[in-house]
Structures are given as structure tokens and as C-alpha cells.
N, C-alpha and C. Protein backbone atom coordinates (compact mmCIF):
# COMPACT_ATOMS: atom_id res chain seq x y z
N UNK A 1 -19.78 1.27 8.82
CA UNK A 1 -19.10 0.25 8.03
C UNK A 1 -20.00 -0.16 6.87
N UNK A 2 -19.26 -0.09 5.84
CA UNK A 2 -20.51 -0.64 4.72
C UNK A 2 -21.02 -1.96 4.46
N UNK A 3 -20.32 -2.79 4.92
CA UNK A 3 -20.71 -4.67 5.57
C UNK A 3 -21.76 -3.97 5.99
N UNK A 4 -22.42 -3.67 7.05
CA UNK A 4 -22.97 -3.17 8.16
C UNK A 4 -24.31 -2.63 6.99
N UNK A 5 -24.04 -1.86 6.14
CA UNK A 5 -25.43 -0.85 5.47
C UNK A 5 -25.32 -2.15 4.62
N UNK A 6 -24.89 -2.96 4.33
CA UNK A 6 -25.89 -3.74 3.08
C UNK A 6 -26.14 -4.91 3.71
N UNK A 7 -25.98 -5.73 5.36
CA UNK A 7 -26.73 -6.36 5.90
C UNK A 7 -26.36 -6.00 7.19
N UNK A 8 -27.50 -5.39 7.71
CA UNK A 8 -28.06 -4.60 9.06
C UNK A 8 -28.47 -5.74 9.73
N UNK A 9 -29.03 -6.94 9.72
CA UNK A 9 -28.92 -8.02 10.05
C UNK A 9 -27.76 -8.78 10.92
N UNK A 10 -26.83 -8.47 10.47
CA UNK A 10 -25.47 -9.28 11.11
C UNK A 10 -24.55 -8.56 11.80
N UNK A 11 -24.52 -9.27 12.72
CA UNK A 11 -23.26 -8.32 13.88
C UNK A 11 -22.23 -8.91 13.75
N UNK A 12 -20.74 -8.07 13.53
CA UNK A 12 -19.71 -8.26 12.80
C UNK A 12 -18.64 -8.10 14.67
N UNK A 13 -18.06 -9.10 14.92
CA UNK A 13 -17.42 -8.75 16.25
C UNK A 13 -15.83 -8.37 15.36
N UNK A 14 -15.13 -7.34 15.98
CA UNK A 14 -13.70 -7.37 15.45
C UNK A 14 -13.01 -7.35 17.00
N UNK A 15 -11.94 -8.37 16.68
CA UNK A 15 -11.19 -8.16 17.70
C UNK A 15 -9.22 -8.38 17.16
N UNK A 16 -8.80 -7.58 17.52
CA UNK A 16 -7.32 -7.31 17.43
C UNK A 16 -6.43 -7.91 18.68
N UNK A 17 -5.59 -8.90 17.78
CA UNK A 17 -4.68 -9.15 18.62
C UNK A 17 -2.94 -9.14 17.74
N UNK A 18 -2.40 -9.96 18.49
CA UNK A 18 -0.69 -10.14 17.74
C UNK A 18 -1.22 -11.55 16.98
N UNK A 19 -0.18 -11.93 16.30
CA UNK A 19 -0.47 -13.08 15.43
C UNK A 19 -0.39 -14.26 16.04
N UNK A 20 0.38 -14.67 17.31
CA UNK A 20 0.48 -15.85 17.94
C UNK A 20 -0.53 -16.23 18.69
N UNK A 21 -1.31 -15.06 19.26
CA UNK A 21 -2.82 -15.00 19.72
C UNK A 21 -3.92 -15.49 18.84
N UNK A 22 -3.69 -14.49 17.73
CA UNK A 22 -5.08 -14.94 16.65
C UNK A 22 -4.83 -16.57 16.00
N UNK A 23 -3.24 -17.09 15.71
CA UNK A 23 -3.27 -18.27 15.21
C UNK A 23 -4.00 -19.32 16.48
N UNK A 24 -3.68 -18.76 17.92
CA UNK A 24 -4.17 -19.82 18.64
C UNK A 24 -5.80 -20.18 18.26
N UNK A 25 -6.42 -18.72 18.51
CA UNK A 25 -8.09 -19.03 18.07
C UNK A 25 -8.21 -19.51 16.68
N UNK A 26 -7.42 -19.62 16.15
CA UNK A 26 -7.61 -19.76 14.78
C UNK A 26 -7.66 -21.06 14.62
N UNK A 27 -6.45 -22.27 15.48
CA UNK A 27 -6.51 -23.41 15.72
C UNK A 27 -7.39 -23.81 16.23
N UNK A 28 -7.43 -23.31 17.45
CA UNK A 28 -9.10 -24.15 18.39
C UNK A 28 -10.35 -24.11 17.67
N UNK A 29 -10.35 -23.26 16.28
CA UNK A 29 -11.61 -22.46 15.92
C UNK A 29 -12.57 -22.05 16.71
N UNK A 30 -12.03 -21.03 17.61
CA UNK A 30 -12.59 -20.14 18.34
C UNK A 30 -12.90 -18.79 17.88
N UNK A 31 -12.17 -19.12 16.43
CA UNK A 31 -12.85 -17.51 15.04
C UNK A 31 -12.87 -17.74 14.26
N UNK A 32 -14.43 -17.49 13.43
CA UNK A 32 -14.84 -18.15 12.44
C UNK A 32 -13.75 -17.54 11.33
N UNK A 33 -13.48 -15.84 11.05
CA UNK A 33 -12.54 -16.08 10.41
C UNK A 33 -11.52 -14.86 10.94
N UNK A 34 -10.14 -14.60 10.03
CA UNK A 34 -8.96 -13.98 11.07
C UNK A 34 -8.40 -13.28 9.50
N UNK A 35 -8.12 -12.16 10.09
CA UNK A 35 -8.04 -11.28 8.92
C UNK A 35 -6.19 -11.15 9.51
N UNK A 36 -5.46 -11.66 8.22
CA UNK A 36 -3.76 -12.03 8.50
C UNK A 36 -3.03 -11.17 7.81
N UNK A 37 -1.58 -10.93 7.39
CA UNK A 37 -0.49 -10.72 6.32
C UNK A 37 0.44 -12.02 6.10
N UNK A 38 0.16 -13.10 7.15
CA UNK A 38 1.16 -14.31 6.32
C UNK A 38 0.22 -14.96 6.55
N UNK A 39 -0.18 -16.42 5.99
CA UNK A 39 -1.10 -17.50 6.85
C UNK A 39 -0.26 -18.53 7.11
N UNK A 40 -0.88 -19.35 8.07
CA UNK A 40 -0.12 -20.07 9.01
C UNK A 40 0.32 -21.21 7.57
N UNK A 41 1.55 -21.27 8.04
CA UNK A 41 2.03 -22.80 6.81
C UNK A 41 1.64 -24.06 7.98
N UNK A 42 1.42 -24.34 9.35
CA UNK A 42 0.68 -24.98 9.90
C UNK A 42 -0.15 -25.72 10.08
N UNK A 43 -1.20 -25.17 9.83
CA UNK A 43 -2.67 -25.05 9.70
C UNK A 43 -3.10 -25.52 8.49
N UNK A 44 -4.23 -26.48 8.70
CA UNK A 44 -5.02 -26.24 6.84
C UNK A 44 -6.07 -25.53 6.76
N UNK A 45 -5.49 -24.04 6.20
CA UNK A 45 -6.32 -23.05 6.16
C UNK A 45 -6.64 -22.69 4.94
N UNK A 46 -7.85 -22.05 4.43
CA UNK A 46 -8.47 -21.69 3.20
C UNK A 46 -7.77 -20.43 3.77
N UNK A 47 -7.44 -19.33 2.64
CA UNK A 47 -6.93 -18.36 2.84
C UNK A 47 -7.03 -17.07 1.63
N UNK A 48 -7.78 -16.01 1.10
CA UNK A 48 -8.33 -15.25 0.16
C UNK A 48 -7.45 -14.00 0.30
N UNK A 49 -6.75 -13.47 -0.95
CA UNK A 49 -6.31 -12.23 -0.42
C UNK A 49 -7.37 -11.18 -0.90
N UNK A 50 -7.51 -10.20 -0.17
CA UNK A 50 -8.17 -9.34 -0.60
C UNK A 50 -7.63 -7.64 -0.66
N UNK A 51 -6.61 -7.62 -0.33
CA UNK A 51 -5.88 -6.32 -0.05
C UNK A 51 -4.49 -6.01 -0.32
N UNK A 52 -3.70 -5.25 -0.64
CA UNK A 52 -2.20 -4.77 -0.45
C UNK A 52 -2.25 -4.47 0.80
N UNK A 53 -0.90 -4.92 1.15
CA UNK A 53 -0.61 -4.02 2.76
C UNK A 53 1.18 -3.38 2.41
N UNK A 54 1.10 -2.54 1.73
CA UNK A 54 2.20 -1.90 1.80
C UNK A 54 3.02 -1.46 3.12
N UNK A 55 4.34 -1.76 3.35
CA UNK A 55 4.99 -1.68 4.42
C UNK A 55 6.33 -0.71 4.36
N UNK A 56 7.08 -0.04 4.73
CA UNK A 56 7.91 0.84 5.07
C UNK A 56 8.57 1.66 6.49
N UNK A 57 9.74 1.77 6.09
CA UNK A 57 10.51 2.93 7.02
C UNK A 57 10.20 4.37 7.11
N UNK A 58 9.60 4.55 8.37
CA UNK A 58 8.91 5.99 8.76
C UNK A 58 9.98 5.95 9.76
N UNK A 59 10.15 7.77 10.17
CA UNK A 59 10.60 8.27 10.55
C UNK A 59 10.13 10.01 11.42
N UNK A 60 10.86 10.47 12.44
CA UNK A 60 10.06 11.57 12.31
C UNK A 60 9.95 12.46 11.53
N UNK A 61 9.85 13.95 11.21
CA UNK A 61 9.82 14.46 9.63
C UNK A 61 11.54 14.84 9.87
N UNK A 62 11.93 15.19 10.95
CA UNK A 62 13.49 16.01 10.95
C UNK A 62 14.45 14.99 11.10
N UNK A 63 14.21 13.63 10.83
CA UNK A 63 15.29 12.61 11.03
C UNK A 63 16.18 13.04 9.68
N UNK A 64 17.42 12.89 9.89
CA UNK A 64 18.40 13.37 8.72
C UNK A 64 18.40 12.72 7.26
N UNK A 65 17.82 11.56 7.69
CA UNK A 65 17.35 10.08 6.37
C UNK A 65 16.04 10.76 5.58
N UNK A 66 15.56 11.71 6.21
CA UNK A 66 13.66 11.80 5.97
C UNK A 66 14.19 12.47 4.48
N UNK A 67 15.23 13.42 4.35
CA UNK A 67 15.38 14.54 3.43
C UNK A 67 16.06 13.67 1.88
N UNK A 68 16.84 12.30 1.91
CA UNK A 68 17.07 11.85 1.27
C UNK A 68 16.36 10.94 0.41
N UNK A 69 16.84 10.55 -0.83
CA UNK A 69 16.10 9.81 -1.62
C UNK A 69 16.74 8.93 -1.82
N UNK A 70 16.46 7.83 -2.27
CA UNK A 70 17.10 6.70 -3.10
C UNK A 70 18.28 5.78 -2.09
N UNK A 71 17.81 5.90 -0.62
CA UNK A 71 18.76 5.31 0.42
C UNK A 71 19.20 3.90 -0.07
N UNK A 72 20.28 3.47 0.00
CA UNK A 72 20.12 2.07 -0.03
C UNK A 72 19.98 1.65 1.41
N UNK A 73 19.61 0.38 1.68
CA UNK A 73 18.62 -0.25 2.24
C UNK A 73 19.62 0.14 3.94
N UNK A 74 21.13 -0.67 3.74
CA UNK A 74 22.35 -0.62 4.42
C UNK A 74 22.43 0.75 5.32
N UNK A 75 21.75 2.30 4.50
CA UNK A 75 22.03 3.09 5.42
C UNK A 75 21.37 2.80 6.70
N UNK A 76 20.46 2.29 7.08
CA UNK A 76 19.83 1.80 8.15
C UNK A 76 20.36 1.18 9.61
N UNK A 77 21.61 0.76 9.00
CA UNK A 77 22.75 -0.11 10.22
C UNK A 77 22.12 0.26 11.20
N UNK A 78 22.56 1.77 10.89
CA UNK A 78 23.05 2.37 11.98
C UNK A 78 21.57 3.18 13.11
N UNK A 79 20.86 2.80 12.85
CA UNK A 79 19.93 3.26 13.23
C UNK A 79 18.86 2.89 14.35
N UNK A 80 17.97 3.44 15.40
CA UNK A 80 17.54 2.85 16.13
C UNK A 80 16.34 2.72 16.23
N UNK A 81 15.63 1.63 16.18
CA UNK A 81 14.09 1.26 15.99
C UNK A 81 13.12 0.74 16.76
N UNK A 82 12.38 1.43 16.56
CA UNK A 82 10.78 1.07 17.85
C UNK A 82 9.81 -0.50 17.12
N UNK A 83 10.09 -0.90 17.58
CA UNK A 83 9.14 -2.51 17.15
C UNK A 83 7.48 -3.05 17.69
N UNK A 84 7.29 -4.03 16.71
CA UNK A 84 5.97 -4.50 17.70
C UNK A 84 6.78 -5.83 18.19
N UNK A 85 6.05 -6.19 19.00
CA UNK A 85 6.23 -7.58 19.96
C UNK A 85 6.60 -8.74 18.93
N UNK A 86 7.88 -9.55 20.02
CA UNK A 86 7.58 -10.82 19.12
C UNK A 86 6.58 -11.55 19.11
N UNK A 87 6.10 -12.09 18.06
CA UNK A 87 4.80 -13.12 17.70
C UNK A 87 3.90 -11.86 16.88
N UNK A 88 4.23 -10.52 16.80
CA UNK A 88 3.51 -9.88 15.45
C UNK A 88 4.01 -10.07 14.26
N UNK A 89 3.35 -10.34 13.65
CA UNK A 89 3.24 -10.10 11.84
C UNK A 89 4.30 -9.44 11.44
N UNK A 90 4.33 -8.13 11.53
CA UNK A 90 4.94 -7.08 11.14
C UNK A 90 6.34 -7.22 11.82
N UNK A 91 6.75 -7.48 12.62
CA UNK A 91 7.77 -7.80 13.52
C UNK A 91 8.86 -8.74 12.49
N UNK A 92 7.80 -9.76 12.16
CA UNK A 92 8.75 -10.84 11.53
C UNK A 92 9.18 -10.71 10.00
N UNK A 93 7.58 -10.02 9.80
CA UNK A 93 8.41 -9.35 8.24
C UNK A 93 9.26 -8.18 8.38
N UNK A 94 9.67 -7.31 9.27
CA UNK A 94 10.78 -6.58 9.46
C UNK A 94 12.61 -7.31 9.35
N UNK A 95 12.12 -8.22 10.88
CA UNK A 95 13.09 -9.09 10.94
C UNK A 95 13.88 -10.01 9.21
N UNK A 96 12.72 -10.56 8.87
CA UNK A 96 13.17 -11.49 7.31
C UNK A 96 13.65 -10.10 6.84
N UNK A 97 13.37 -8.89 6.47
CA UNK A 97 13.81 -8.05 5.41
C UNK A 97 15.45 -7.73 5.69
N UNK A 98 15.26 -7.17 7.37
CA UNK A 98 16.66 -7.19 7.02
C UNK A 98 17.74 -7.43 7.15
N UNK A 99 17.23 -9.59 7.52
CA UNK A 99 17.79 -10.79 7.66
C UNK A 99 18.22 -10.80 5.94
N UNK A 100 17.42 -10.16 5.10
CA UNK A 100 17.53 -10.82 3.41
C UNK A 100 18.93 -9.34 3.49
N UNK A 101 18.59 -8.72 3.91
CA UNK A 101 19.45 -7.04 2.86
C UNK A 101 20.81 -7.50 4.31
N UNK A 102 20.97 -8.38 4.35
CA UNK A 102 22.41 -8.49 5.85
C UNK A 102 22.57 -7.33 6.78
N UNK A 103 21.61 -6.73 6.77
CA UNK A 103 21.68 -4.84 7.93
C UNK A 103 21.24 -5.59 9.36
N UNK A 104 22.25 -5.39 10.02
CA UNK A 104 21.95 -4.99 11.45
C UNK A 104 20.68 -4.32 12.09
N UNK A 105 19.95 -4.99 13.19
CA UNK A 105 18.65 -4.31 13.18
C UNK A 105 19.17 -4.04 14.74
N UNK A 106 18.47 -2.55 15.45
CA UNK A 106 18.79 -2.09 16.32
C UNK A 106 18.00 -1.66 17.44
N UNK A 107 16.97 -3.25 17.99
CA UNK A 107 15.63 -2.60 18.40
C UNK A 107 16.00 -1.85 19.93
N UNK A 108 15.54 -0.43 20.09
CA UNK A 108 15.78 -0.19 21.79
C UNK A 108 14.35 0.10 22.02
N UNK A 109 13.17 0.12 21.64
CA UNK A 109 12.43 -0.08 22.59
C UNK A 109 11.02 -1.30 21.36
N UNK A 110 10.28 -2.17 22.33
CA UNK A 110 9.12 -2.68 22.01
C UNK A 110 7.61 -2.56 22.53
N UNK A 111 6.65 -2.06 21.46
CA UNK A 111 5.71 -1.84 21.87
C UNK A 111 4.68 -2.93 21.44
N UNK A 112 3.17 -2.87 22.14
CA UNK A 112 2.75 -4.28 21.50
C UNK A 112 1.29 -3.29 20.55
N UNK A 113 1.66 -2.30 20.36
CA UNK A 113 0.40 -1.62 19.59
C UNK A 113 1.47 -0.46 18.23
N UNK A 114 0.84 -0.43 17.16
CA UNK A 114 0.58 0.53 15.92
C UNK A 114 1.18 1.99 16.82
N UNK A 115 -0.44 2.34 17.45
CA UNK A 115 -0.32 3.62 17.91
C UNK A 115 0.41 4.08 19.17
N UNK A 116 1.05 3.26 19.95
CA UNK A 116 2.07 3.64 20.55
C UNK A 116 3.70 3.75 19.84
N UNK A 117 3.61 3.07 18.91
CA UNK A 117 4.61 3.06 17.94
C UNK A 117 4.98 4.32 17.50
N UNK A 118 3.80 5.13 16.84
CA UNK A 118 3.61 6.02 16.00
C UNK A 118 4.28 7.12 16.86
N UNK A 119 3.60 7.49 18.18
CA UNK A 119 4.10 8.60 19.33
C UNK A 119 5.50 8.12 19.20
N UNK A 120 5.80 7.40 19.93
CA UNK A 120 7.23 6.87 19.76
C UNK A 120 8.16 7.50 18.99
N UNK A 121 7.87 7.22 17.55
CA UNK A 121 8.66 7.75 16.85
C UNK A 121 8.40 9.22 16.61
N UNK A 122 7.42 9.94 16.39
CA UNK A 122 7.16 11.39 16.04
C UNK A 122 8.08 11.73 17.61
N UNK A 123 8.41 11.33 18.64
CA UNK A 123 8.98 11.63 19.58
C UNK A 123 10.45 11.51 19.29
N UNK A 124 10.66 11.20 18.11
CA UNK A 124 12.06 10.69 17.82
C UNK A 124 12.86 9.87 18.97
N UNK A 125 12.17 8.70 18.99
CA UNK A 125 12.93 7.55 20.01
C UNK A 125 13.56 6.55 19.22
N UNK A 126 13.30 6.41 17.49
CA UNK A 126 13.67 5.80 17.04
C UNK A 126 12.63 5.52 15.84
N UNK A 127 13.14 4.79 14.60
CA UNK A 127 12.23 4.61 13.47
C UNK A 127 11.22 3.15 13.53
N UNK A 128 10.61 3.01 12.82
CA UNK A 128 9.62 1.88 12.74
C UNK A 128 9.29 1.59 11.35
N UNK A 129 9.29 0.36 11.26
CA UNK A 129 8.54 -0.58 9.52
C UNK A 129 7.09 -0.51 10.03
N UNK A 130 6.25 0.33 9.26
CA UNK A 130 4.93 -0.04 9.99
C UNK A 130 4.00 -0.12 8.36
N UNK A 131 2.90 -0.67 8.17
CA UNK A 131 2.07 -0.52 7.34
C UNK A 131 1.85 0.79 6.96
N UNK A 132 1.96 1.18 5.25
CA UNK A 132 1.58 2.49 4.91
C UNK A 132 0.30 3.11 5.72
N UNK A 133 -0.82 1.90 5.24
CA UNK A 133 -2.27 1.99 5.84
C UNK A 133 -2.54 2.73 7.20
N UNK A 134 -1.42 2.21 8.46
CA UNK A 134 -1.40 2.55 9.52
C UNK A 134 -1.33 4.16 9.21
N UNK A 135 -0.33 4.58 8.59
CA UNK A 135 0.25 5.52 9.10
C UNK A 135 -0.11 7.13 7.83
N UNK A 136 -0.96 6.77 7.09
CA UNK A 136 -1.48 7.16 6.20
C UNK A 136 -1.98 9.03 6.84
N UNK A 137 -2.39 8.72 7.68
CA UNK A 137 -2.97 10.50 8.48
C UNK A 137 -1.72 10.86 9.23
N UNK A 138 -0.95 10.56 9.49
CA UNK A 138 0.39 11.07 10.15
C UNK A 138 1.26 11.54 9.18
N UNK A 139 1.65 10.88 7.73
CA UNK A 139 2.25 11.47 6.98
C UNK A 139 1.37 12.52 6.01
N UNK A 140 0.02 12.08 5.83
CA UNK A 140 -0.41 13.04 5.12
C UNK A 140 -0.56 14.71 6.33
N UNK A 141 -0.59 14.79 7.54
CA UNK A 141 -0.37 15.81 7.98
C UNK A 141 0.92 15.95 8.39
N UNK A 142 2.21 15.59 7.99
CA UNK A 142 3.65 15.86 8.11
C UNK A 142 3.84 15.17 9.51
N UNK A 143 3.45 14.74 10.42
CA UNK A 143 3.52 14.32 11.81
C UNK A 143 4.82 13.47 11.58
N UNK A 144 4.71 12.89 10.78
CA UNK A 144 5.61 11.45 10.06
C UNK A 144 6.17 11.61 8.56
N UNK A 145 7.20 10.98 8.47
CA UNK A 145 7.77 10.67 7.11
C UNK A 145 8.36 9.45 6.63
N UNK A 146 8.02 9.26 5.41
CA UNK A 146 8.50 7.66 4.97
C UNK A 146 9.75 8.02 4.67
N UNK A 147 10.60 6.93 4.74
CA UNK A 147 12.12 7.23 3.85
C UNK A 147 11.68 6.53 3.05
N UNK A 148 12.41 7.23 2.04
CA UNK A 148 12.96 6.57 0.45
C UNK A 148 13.75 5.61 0.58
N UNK A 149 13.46 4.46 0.86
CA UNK A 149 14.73 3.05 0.87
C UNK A 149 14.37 2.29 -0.30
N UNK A 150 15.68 1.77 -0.95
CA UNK A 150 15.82 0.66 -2.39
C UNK A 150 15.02 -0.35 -1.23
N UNK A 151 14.28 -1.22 -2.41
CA UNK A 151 13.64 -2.72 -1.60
C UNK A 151 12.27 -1.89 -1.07
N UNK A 152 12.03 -0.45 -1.19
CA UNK A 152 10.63 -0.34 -0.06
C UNK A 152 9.87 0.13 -1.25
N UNK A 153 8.58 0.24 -0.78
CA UNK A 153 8.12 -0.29 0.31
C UNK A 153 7.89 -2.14 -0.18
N UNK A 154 7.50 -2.76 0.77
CA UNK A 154 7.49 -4.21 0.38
C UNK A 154 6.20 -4.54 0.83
N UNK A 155 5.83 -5.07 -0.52
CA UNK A 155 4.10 -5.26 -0.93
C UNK A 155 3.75 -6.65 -0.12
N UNK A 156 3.15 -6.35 0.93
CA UNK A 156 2.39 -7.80 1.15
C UNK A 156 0.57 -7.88 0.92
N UNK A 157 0.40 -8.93 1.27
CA UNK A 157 -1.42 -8.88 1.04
C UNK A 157 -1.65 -8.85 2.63
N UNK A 158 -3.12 -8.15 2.55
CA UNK A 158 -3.97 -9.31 3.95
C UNK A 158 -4.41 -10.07 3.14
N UNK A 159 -4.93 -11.01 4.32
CA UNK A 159 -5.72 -12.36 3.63
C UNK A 159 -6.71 -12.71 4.47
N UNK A 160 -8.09 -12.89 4.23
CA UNK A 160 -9.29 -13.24 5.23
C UNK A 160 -9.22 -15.15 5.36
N UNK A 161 -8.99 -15.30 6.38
CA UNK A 161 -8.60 -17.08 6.28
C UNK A 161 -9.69 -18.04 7.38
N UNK A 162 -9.84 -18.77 6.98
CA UNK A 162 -10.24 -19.92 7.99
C UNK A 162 -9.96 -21.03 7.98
N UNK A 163 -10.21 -22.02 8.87
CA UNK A 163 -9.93 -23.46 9.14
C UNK A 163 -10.49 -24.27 7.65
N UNK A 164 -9.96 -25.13 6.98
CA UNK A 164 -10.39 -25.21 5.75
C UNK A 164 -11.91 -26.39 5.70
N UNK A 165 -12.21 -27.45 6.92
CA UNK A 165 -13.01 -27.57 7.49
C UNK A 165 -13.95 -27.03 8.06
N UNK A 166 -13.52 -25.89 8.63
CA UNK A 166 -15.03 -25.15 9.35
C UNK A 166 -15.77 -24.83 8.66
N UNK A 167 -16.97 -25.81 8.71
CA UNK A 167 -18.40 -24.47 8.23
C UNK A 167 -19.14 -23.58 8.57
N UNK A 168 -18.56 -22.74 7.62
CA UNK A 168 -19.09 -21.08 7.87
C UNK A 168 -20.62 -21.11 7.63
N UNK A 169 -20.84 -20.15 8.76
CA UNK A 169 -22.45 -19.74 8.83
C UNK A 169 -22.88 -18.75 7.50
N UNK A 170 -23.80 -18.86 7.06
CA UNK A 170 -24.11 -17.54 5.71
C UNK A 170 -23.81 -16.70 6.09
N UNK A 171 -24.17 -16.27 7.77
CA UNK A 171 -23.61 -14.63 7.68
C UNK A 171 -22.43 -14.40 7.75
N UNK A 172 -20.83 -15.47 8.25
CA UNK A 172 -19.65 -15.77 7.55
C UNK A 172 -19.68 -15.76 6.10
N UNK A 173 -20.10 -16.81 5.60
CA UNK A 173 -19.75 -16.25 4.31
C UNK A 173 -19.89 -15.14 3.53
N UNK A 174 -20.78 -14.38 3.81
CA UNK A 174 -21.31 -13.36 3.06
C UNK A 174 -19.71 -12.24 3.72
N UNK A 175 -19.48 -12.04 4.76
CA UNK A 175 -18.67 -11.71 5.13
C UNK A 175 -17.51 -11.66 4.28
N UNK A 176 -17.38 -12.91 4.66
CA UNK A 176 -16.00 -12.96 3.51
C UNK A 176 -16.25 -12.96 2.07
N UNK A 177 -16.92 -12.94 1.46
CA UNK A 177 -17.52 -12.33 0.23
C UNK A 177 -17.61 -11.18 0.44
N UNK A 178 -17.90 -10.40 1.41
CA UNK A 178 -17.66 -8.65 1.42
C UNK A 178 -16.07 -8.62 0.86
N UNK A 179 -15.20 -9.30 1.78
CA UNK A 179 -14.02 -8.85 2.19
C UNK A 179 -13.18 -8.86 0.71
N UNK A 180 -13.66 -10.02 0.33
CA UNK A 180 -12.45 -10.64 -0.67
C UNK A 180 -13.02 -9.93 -2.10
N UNK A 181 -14.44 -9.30 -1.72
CA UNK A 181 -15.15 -8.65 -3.52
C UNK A 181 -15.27 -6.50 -3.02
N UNK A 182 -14.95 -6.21 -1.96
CA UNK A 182 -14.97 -5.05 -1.88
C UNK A 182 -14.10 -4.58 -1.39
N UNK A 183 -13.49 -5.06 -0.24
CA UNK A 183 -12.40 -4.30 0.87
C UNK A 183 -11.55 -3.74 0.59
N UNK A 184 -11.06 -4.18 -0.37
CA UNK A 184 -9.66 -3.86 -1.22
C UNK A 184 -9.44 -2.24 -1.42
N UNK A 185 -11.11 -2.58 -2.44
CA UNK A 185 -10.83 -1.23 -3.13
C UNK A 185 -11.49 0.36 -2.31
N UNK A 186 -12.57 -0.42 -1.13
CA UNK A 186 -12.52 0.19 0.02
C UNK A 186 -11.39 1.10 0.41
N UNK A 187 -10.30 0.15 1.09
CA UNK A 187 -9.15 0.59 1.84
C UNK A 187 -8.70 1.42 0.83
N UNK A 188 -8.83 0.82 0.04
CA UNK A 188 -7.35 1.81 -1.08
C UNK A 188 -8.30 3.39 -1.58
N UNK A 189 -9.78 3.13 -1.23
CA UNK A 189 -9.84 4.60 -1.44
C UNK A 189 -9.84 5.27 -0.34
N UNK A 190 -9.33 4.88 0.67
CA UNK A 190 -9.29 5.37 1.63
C UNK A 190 -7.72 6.19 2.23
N UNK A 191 -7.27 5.84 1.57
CA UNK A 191 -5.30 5.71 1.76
C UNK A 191 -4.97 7.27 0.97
């Protein structure tokens, strides 16, 4: 990690959860800071974006949608989709999207991880809205395919956030001074 080569000094803990989890530590401040895609309207949180998180409809490569372009959003009705858990992120920005476009959403199965998602669908059990980022080595080796849907992909940020009270330790801040002055362009050369 390059945090890591320019201070060898500081141990960086990462831990992954769903969003109803991380807002809890986030309240108790039981984490100094929580790397998000919405921040809590809740909370009085300082909140930095530092990233795109591009989001979209993947599919497996032979789904009949994969071959088309320019779908409108609606062809989707009809379709059946692998989800993350309620209280994820991604879950709820699925839900609002296509609460906004009036499409019927058709979840038959829920998983509470990315990469069970991913099998899932290359298994053709059904499609998924997942972060480009996620899924970036699955489509670049054909495993996966994005559809072409009007409205996609839909640009959100991460955001590195904390309690707007807590004081951060230097090796926090410096942290989030990694995040919010490099990460970005990190990830994106990475994609």
C-alpha cells in the first residue's frame, strides 16, 4: 500500500462492514475514520470526497441485454437480481434509482458480500448494480458484462468521514490527507 511506503511508522487497520454497522462505530466513535458512498445526514460528521465510485448493471456476458446498447432504463422490469443486504450502501442506492426511473425491482436472491455477488451472477442467477471498481477484472477478462442502460452508470463519490468533534491523532490525519490528496487518482489508475 503506498500510505504504508511513505509512513512505515503507522499501522493502518481496515475493516469492512455494511453501512448500518460502520454508522454504528461511527456513532460511538469506535473509528477514527470510515471510508462511505453516502454520509450519515444524522450524525455531525466532517466528510471529504476523495474518489468516483461509478455504479452499474452487470450481467453475465450471454445475458440477452449484454449485446444491446442504449437500453432504456424500463427494460429491466423484467428482470431478476442478486443484491447486497439491507443496511448496504449500494443496496439503497439501487433501490432510490429504480424508485426514481418507476421499474419494478426483482430481488430473488441476497448476499451480504461484492464477491459472492459476482459468482452469482457469472452463474447467471440473476443481474446486480455493483461498483464499476468492484468489478473491473471480471469485465476486463469477459467473466462479466456491463449493460448499456440510459441513467448509467450513476456517479457517486466515496468520502473519508469522521465525527466532526473527534480529535484525530497525526497518524489519522495524515491518513486522511493520504486519502483525500492521492487515492483518487490511485484507484483510477488502477481501473
Amino acid at each position: 500500500m503506498q500510505f504504508a511506503k511513505l509512513h512505515p511508522g503507522i499501522d493502518v487497520r481496515l475493516s469492512i462492514d455494511n453501512r448500518d454497522k460502520i454508522l454504528g462505530l461511527l456513532a460511538r466513535s469506535e473509528a477514527d475514520l470510515v471510508v462511505m458512498g453516502r454520509t450519515p445526514s444524522h450524525l455531525d460528521c466532517e466528510a471529504s470526497a476523495f474518489a468516483t465510485n461509478p455504479l452499474g448493471i452487470v450481467a453475465p456476458p450471454g445475458h440477452p441485454l449484454a449485446q444491446r446498447k442504449n437500453l432504456p432504463f424500463n427494460a429491466l422490469a423484467d428482470c431478476r437480481f442478486v443484491v447486497r443486504e439491507e443496511g448496504s450502501g449500494t443496496r439503497a442506492a439501487m433501490q432510490h434509482l429504480f424508485e426514481q426511473y418507476q421499474t419494478p425491482l426483482t430481488v430473488v436472491m441476497t448476499m451480504p458480500s461484492n464477491e459472492t455477488i459476482k459468482q452469482a451472477v457469472m452463474a447467471g442467477m440473476g443481474l446486480s448494480f455493483l461498483s464499476h471498481r468492484t468489478v473491473r477484472h471480471e469485465l476486463a477478462s469477459g467473466h462479466l458484462a456491463l449493460l448499456d442502460v440510459a441513467g448509467l452508470p450513476q456517479i457517486n463519490h466515496w468520502f473519508v468521514t469522521h465525527l466532526r468533534g473527534k480529535k484525530l491523532s497525526p497518524a489519522t490525519q495524515a491518513f486522511k490527507a493520504f486519502l483525500v490528496e492521492q487515492a483518487g487518482a490511485l484507484m483510477d489508475s488502477e481501473s
